[in-house]
Protein backbone atom coordinates (compact mmCIF):
# COMPACT_ATOMS: atom_id res chain seq x y z
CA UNK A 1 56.16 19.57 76.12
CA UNK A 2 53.57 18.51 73.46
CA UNK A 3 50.50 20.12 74.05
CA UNK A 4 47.47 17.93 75.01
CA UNK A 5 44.17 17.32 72.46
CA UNK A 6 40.66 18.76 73.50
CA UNK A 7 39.26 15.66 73.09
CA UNK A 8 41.69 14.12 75.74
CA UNK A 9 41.04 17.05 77.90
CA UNK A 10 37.50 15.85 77.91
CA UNK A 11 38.22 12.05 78.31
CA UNK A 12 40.34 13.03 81.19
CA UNK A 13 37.48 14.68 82.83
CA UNK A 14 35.07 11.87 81.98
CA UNK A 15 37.35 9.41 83.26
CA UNK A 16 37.62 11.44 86.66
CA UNK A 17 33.87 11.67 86.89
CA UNK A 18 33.53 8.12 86.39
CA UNK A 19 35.95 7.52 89.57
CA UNK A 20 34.18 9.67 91.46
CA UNK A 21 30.97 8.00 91.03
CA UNK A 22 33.08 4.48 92.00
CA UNK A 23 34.26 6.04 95.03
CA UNK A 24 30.39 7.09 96.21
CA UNK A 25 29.01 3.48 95.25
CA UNK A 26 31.80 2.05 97.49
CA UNK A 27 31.12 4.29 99.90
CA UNK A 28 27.45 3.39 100.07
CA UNK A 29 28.39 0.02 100.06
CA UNK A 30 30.79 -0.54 102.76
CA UNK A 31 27.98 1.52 105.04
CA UNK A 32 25.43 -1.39 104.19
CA UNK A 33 24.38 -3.70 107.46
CA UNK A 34 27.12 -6.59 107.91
CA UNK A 35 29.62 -5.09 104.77
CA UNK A 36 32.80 -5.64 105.43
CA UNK A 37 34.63 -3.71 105.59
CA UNK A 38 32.08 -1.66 107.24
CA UNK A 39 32.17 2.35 107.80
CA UNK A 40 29.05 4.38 109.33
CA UNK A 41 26.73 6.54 107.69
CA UNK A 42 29.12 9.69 108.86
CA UNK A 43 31.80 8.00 107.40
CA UNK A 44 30.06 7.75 104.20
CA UNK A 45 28.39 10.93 103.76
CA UNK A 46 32.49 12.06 104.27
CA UNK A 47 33.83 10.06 101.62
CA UNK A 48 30.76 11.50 99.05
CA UNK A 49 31.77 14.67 99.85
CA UNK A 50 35.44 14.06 99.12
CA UNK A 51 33.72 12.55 95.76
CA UNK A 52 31.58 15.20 94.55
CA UNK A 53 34.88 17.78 95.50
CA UNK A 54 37.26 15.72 93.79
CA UNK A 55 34.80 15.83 90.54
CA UNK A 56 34.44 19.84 90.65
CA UNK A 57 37.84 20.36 91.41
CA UNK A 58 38.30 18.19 87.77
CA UNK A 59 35.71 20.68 86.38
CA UNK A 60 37.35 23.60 87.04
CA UNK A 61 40.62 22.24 85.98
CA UNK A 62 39.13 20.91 82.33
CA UNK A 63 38.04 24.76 81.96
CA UNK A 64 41.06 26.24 82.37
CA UNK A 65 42.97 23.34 79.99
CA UNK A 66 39.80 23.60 77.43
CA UNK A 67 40.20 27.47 77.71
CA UNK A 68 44.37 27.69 77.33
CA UNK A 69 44.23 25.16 74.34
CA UNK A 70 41.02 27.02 72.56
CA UNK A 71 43.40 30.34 73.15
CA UNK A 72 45.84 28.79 71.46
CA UNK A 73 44.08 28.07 68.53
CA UNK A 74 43.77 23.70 68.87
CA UNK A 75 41.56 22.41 67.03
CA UNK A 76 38.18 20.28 67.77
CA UNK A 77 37.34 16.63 66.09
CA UNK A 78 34.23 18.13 65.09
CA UNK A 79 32.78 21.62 63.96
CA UNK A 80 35.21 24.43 63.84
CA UNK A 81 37.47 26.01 66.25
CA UNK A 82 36.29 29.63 67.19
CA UNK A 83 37.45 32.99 66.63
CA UNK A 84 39.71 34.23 68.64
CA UNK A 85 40.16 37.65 69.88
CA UNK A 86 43.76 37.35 70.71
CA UNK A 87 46.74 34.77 69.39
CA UNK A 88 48.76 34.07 72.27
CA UNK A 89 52.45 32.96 71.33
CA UNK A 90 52.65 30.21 74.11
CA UNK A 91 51.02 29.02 76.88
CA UNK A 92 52.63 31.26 79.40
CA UNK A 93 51.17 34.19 77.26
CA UNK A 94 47.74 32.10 77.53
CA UNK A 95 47.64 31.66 81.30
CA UNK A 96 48.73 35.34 81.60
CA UNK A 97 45.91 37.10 79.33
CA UNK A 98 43.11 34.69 80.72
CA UNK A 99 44.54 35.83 84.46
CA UNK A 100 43.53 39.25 83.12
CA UNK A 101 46.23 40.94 85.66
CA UNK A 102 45.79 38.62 88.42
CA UNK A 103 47.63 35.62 90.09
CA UNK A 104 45.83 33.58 88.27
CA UNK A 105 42.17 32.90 86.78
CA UNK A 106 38.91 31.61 88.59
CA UNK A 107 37.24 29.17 87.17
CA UNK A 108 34.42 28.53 89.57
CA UNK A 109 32.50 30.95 89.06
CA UNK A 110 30.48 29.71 85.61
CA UNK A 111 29.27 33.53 84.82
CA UNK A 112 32.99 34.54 85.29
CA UNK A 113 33.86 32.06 82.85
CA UNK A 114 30.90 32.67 80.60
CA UNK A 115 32.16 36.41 80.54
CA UNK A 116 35.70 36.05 80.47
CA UNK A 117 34.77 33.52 77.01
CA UNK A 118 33.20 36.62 75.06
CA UNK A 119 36.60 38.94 75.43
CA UNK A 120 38.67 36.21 73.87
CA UNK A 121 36.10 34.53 71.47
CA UNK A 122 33.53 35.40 68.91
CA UNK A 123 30.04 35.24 70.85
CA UNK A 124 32.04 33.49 73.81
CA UNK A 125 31.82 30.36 71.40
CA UNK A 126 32.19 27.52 72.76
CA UNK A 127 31.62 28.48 76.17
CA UNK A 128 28.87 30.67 76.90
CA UNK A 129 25.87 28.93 75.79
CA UNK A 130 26.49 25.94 77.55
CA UNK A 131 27.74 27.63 80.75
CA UNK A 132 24.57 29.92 80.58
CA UNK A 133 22.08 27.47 80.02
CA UNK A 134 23.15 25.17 82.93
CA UNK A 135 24.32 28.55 85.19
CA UNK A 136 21.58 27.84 87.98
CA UNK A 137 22.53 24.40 88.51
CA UNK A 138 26.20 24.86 88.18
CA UNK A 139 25.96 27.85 90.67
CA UNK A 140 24.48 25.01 92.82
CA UNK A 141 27.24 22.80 92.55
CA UNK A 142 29.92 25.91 93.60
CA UNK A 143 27.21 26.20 96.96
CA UNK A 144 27.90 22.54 97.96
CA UNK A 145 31.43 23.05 96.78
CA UNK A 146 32.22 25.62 98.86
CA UNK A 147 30.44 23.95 101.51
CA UNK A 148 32.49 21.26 101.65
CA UNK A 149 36.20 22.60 101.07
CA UNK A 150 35.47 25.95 103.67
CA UNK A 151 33.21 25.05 106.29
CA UNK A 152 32.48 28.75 107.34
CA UNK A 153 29.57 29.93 108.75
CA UNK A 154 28.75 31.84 104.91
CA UNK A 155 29.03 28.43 102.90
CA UNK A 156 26.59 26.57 105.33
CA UNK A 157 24.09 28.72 105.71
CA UNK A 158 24.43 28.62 101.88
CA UNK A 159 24.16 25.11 101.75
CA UNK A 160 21.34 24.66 104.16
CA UNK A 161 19.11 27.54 101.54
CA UNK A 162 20.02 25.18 98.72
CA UNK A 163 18.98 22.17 100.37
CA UNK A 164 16.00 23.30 101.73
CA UNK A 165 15.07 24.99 98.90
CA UNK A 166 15.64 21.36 97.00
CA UNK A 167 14.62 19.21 99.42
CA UNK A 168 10.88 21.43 99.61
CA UNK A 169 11.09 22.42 103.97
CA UNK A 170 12.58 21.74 106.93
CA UNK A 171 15.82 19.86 106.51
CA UNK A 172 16.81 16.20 108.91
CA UNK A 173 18.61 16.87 111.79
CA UNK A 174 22.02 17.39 111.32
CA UNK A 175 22.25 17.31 107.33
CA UNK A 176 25.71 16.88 105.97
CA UNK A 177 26.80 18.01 102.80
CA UNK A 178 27.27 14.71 102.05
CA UNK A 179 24.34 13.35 103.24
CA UNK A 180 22.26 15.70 101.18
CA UNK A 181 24.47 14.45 97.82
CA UNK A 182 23.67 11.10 98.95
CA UNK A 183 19.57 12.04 99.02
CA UNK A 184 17.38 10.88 95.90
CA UNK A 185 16.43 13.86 94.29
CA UNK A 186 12.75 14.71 94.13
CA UNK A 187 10.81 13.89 91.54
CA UNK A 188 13.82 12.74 89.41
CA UNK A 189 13.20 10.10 87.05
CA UNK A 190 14.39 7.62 86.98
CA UNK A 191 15.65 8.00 90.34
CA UNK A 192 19.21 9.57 90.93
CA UNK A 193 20.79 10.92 93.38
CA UNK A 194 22.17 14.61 93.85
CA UNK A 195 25.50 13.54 93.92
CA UNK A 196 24.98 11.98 90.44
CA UNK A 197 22.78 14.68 89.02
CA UNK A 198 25.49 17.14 90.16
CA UNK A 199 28.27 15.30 88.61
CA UNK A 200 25.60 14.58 85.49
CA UNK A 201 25.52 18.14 84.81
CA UNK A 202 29.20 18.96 85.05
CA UNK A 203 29.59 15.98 82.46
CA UNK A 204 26.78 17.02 79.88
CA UNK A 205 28.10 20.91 80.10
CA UNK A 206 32.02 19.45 79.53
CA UNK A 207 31.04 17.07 76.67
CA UNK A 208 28.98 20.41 75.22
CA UNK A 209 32.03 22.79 75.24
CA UNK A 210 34.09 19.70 73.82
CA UNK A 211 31.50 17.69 71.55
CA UNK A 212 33.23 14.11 71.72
C-alpha cells in the first residue's frame, strides 16, 4: 500500500476539524426555540461533546501518521525534512521503535510526544516547538478529553478545576462538558467559543508541524 503525503495527512485532519465544527453548529441549531427538528439543551451539549472528541481523537491520530511518515524519511512541500535518528525499513519497524517496547504509542499526552520527537529527530524538529509552545492549552484539551470519553470521578473533578479556573469562580449548576465547550470564552475576541478555540488550537499546532 502506497504510503500517504504529509500534506494529505494534514488536509485529512483539517477536513475532520471542519466536520466537527458542522456537527456543533447543527447541534446549536436544532436546540433553537421552534427548530425542527428540535433536541434540548442536554441533547446538545451531548452532541458537542461527541464533536470536540471526535476532533481530538483526529489529533492524536494525525500525530502518529505525521510521526510514522517523518520516521520514514517523507518529505514536506516546504522546508526540509528533519534528521532522523533512526531509518526504519518499513512501517512495521516505524510503529514498533515509536512504541518504544510497548503495545503501542500514546499520543495524548503532548509532552510525551514532544519527548519522544527529540530521540528520533534532530532538536525534536518538527515537533517540539510547536507542541511546547501550545503544551498548556493542549494539556487542556486532554482534561476535557478525558472528561468526556471516561467519566470517572478523576477526569471530572479535573474538568470542573479547568473550568472554573477558565470560567473565573463558581461554575452553573450542573455544568456539562459540553456545555462548558459550548460557553463563549472570556474575554476572547472576537467572540468564540471553547469548543472552537479548542479545536482552533489543535488546527494551528497541526498546520505548524505540517506547514501547508
Amino acid at each position: 500500500m502506497a504510503q500517504r503525503q504529509l500534506h494529505v495527512v494534514l488536509d485529512e485532519f483539517r477536513k475532520t476539524v471542519r466536520h466537527c465544527r458542522r456537527f456543533a453548529d447543527d447541534a446549536r441549531k436544532w436546540s433553537l426555540p421552534g427548530a425542527s427538528p428540535h433536541i434540548t439543551a442536554a441533547r446538545r451539549d451531548s452532541i458537542i461533546e461527541l464533536a470536540f472528541l471526535r476532533g481530538f481523537l483526529a489529533w492524536e491520530s494525525f500525530l502518529e501518521e505525521s510521526f510514522i511518515l517523518h520516521m520514514l524519511g517523507k518529505q514536506p512541500r516546504r522546508g526540509k525534512p528533519p534528521h532522523r535518528y533512526v531509518l526504519p525499513p518499513n512501517r512495521k519497524a516505524a510503529f514498533e521503535l515509536s512504541a518504544d517496547g510497548r503495545r503501542y504509542a500514546n499520543w495524548e499526552v503532548a509532552s510525551d510526544v514532544a519527548g519522544r520527537a527529540t530521540r528520533f529527530f534532530r532538536d525534536g524538529r518538527p515537533y517540539t516547538g510547536p507542541l511546547r509552545a501550545m503544551q498548556n492549552t493542549l494539556d487542556h484539551a486532554r482534561t476535557l478529553r478525558n472528561a468526556v470519553a471516561h467519566r470517572s470521578e478523576t477526569a471530572q473533578k479535573n474538568f470542573e478545576g479547568l473550568a472554573r479556573n477558565e470560567l473565573g469562580g463558581a461554575l452553573p449548576p450542573g455544568l456539562s462538558v459540553g456545555g462548558f465547550l459550548n460557553t463563549i470564552k472570556p474575554a476572547s475576541a472576537p467572540p468564540e467559543s471553547f469548543l472552537e478555540y479548542y479545536l482552533g488550537t489543535l488546527q494551528l499546532t497541526a498546520e505548524q508541524i505540517i506547514r501547508p
